[in-house]
Protein backbone atom coordinates (compact mmCIF):
# COMPACT_ATOMS: atom_id res chain seq x y z
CA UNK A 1 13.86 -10.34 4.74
CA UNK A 2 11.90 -13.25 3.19
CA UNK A 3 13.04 -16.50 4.74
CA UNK A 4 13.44 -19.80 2.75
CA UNK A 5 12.59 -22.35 5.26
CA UNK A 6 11.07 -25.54 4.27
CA UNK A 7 7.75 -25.74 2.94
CA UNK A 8 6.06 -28.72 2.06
CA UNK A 9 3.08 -26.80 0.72
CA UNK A 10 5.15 -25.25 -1.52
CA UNK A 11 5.94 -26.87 -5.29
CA UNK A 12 9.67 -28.34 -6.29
CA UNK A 13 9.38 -24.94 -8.67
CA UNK A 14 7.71 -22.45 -6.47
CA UNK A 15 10.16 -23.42 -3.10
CA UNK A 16 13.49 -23.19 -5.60
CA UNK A 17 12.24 -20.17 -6.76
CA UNK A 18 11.89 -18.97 -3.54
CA UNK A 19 15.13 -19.84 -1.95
CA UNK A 20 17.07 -18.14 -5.04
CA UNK A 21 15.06 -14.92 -3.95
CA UNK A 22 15.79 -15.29 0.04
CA UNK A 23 19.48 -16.08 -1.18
CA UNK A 24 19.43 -12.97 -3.55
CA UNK A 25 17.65 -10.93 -0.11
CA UNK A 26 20.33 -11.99 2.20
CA UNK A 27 22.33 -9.16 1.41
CA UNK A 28 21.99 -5.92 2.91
CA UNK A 29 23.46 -2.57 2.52
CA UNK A 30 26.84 -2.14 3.39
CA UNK A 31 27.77 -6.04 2.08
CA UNK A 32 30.44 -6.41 -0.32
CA UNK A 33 31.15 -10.44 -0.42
CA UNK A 34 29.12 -13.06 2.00
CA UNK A 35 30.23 -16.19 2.26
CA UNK A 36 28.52 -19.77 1.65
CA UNK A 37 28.21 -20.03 5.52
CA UNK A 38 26.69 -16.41 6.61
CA UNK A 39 24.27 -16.75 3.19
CA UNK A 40 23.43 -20.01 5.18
CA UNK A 41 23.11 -18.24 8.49
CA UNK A 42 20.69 -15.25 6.98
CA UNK A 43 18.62 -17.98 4.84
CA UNK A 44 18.07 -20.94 7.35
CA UNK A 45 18.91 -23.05 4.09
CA UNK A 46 21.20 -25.93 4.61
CA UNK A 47 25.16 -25.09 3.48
CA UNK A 48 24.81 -27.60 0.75
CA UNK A 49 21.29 -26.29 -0.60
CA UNK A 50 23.05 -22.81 -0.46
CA UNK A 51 26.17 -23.93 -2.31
CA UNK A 52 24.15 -25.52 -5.19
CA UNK A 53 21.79 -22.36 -5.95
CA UNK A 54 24.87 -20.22 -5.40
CA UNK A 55 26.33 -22.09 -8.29
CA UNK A 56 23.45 -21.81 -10.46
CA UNK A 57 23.45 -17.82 -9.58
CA UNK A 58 26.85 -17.14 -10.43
CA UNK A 59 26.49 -19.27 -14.15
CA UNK A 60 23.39 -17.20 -14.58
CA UNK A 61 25.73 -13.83 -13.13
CA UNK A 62 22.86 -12.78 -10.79
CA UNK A 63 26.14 -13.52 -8.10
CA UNK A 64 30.15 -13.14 -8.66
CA UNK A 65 32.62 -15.48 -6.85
CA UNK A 66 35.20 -13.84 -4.98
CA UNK A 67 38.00 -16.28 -3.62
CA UNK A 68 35.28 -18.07 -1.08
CA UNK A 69 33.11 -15.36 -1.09
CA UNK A 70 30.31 -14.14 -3.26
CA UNK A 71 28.97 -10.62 -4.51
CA UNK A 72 25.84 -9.38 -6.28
CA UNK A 73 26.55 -9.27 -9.99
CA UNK A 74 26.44 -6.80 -12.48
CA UNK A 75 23.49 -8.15 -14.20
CA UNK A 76 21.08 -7.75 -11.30
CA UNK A 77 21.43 -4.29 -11.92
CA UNK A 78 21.39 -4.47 -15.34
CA UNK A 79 17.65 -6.33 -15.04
CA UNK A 80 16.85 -3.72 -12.63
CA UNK A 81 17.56 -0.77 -14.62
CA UNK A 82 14.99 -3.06 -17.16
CA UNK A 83 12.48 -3.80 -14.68
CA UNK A 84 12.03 -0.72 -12.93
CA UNK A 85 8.37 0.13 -14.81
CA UNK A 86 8.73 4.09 -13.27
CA UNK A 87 12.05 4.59 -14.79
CA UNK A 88 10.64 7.28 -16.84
CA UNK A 89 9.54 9.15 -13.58
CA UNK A 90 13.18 9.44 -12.50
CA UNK A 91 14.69 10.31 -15.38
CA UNK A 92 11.74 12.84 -15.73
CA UNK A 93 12.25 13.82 -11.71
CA UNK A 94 15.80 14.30 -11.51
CA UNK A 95 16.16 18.11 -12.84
CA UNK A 96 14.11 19.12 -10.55
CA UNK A 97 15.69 17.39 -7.38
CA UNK A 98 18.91 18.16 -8.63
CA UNK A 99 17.94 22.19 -8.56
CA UNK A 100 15.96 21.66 -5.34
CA UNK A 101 19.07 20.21 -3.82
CA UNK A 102 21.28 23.22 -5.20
CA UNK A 103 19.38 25.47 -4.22
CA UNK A 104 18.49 24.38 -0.83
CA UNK A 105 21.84 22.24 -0.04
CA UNK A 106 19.48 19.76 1.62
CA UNK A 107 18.92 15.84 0.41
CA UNK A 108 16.00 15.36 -2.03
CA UNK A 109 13.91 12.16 -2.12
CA UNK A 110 11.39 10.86 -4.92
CA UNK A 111 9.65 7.73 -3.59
CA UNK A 112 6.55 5.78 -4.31
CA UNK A 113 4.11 3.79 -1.54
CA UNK A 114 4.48 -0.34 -2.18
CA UNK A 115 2.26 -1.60 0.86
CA UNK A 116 2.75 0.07 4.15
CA UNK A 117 6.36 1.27 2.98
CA UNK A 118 7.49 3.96 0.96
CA UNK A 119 10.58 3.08 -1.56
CA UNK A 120 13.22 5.70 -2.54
CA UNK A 121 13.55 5.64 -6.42
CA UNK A 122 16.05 8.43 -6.08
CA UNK A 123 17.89 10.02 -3.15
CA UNK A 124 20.03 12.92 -4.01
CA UNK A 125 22.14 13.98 -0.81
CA UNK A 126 22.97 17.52 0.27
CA UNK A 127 26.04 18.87 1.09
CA UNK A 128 24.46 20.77 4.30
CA UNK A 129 22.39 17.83 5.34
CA UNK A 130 22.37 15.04 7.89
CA UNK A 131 23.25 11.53 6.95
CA UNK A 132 20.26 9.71 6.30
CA UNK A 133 19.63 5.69 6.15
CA UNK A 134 17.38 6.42 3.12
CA UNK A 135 19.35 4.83 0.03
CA UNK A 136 17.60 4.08 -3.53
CA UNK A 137 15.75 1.08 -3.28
CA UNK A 138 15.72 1.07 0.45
CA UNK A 139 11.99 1.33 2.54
CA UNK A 140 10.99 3.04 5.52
CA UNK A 141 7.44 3.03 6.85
CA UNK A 142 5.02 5.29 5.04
CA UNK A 143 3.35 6.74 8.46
CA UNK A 144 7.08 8.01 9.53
CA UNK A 145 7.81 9.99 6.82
CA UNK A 146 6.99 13.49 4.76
CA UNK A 147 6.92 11.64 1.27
CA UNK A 148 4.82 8.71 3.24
CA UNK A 149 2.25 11.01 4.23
CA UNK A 150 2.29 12.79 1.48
CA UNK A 151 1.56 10.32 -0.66
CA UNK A 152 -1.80 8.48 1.80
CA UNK A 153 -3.00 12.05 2.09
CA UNK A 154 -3.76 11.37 -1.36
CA UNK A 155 -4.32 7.77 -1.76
CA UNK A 156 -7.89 5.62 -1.46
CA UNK A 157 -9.29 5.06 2.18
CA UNK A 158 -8.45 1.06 1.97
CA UNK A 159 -4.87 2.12 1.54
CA UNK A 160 -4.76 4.59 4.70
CA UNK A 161 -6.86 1.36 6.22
CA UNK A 162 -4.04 -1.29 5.68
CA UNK A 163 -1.39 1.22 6.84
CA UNK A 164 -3.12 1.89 10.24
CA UNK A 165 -3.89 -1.91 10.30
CA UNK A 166 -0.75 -3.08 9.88
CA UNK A 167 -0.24 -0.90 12.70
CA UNK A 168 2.37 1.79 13.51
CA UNK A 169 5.54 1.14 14.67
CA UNK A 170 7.32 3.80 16.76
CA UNK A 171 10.65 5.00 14.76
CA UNK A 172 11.77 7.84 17.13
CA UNK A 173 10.14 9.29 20.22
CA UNK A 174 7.88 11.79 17.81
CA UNK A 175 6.51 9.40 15.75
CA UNK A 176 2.92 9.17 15.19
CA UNK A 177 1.59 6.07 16.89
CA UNK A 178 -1.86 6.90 16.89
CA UNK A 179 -4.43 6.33 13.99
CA UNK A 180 -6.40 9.05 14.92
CA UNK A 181 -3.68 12.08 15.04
CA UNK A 182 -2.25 10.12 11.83
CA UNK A 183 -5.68 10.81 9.94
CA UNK A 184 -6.18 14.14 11.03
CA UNK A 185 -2.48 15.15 9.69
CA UNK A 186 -3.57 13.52 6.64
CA UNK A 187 -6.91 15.50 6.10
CA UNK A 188 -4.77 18.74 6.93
CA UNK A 189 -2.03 17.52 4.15
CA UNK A 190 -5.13 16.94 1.84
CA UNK A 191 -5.73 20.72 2.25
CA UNK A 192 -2.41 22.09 1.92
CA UNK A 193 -0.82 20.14 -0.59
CA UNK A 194 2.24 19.59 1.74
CA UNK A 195 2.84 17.34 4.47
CA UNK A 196 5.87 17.85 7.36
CA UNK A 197 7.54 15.53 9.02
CA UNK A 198 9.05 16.75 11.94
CA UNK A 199 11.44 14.08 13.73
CA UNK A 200 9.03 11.11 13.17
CA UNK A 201 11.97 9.38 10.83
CA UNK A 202 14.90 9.93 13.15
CA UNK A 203 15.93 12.55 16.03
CA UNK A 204 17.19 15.99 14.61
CA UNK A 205 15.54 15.46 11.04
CA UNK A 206 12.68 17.46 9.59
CA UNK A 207 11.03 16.94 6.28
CA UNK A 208 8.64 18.81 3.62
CA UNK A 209 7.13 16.27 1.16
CA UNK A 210 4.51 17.14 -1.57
CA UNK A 211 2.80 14.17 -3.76
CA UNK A 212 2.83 13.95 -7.54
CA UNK A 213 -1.27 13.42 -8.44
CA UNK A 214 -2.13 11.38 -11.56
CA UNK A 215 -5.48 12.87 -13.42
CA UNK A 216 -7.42 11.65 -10.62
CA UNK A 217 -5.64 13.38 -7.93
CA UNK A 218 -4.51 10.26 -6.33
CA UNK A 219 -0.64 10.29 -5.50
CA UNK A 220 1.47 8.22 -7.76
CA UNK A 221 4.83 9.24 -5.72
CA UNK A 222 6.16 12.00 -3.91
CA UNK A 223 9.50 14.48 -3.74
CA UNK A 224 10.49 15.47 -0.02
CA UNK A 225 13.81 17.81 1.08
CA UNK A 226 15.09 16.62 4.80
CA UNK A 227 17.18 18.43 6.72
CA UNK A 228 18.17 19.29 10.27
CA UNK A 229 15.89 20.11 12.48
CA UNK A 230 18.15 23.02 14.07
CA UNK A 231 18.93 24.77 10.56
CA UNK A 232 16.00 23.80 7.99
CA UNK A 233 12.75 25.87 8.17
CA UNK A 234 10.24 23.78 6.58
CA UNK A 235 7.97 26.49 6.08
CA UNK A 236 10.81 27.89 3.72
CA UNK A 237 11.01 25.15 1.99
CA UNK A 238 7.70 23.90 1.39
CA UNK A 239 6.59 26.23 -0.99
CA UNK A 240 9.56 25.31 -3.21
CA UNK A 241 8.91 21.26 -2.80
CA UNK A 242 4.89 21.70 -3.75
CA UNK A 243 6.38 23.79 -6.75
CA UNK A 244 7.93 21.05 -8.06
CA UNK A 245 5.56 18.23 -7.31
CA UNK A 246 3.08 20.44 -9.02
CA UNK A 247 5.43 20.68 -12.21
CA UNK A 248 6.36 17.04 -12.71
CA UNK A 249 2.67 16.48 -12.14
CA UNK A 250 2.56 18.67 -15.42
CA UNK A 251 5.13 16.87 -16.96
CA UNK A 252 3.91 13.51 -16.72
CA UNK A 253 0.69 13.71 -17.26
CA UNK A 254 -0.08 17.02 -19.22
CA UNK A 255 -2.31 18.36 -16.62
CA UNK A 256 -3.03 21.80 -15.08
CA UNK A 257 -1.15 22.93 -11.45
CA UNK A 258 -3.90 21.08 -9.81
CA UNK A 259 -4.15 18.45 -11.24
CA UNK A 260 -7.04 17.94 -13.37
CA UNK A 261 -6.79 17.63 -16.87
């Protein structure tokens, strides 16, 4: 989370500007109200900095008061739903995860790479499947995942480069630490068209991911079924996830199953 601390470097506009964000940051999932003092807490912003902007929030109804308290407001989501410029991707996507969910009773991601991060633009949960901290709009580093690798696999050198720079944090004892066995997974993935994620995200959890290629074969996003590690045979599934990466690929761009035009 972005943290609004003083900044003398900063412009009167530019530091307001970035205090409403850190104040808009502050809350995480799970938070229904936060009050002036915890929004102070999270922020590092004096109490009565944070009471001002929260007032010129709610009047805007990016916040909602409630008794002392404050929640998100409906019109964040309502400029989301606006902003979002691959909105057209998940409305395009979510036939398809909705039958690969049914007919695998697993949970179905579609997420995109922003940095070193993948973000979920659509998480549809399976009624046979573990509980997973994914969430729509939530992040998770790229190198721990099936839709992560997935999507580098296909993705220019620089942007495998600032992953592995970045380095690569450890999210469970299997996952990949090394930049070296990373790459090589990612020239096999290359190859097949399907990358596995085998408890790098979280012990007990296995994942198939395929990418969706613009008409330069470079991954614009990618579609993933997780499930547990004791019941789900990726192998199984994998055919059916490349399927469908390989058919919204056709759908959004008009190409052939592999891609090219």
């Amino acid at each position: 989370m972005r943290t609004a601390g003083r900044n003398d470097g900063a412009s009167g506009d530019g530091l307001v500007a970035a205090r409403l964000a850190a104040l808009l940051e502050a809350f995480r999932p799970g938070d229904e109200t936060l009050g002036v003092s915890e929004l102070a807490r999270r922020t590092g912003l004096a109490k009565t900095t944070v009471h001002r902007l929260v007032g010129h929030l709610t009047d805007t109804g990016l916040l909602e008061r409630e008794d002392s308290a404050v929640r998100l407001g409906l019109r964040l989501f309502e400029i989301g739903q606006l902003a979002s410029p691959r909105r057209g991707l998940v409305e395009a996507a979510r036939p398809y995860l909705a039958d690969l969910r049914e007919a695998t009773r697993n949970t179905v991601h579609l997420a995109i790479l922003e940095g070193t991060e993948v973000v979920y633009l659509d998480v549809l949960r399976g009624p046979d499947a573990p509980t997973l901290p994914s969430r729509i709009g939530g992040r998770f580093p790229a190198h721990a995942t099936g839709v992560g690798k997935a999507i580098l696999a296909f993705s220019a050198e620089s942007v495998v480069n600032q992953v592995v720079d970045a380095g690569l944090p450890r999210m469970s004892p299997k996952t990949i630490t090394a930049p070296g066995l990373l790459r090589r997974q990612l020239t096999r993935i290359r190859e097949d068209g399907i990358a596995l994620e085998r408890e790098e995200s979280g012990v007990g959890v296995v994942c198939a991911a395929s990418p969706l290629l613009d008409a330069r074969g470079v991954a614009v996003a990618a579609v993933s079924i997780s499930g547990w590690a004791n019941r789900m045979r990726t192998e199984r599934v994998a055919p059916a996830v490349r399927t469908v990466a390989l058919a919204l690929t056709r759908t959004l761009s008009g190409s052939t199953p592999d891609g090219r035009k």
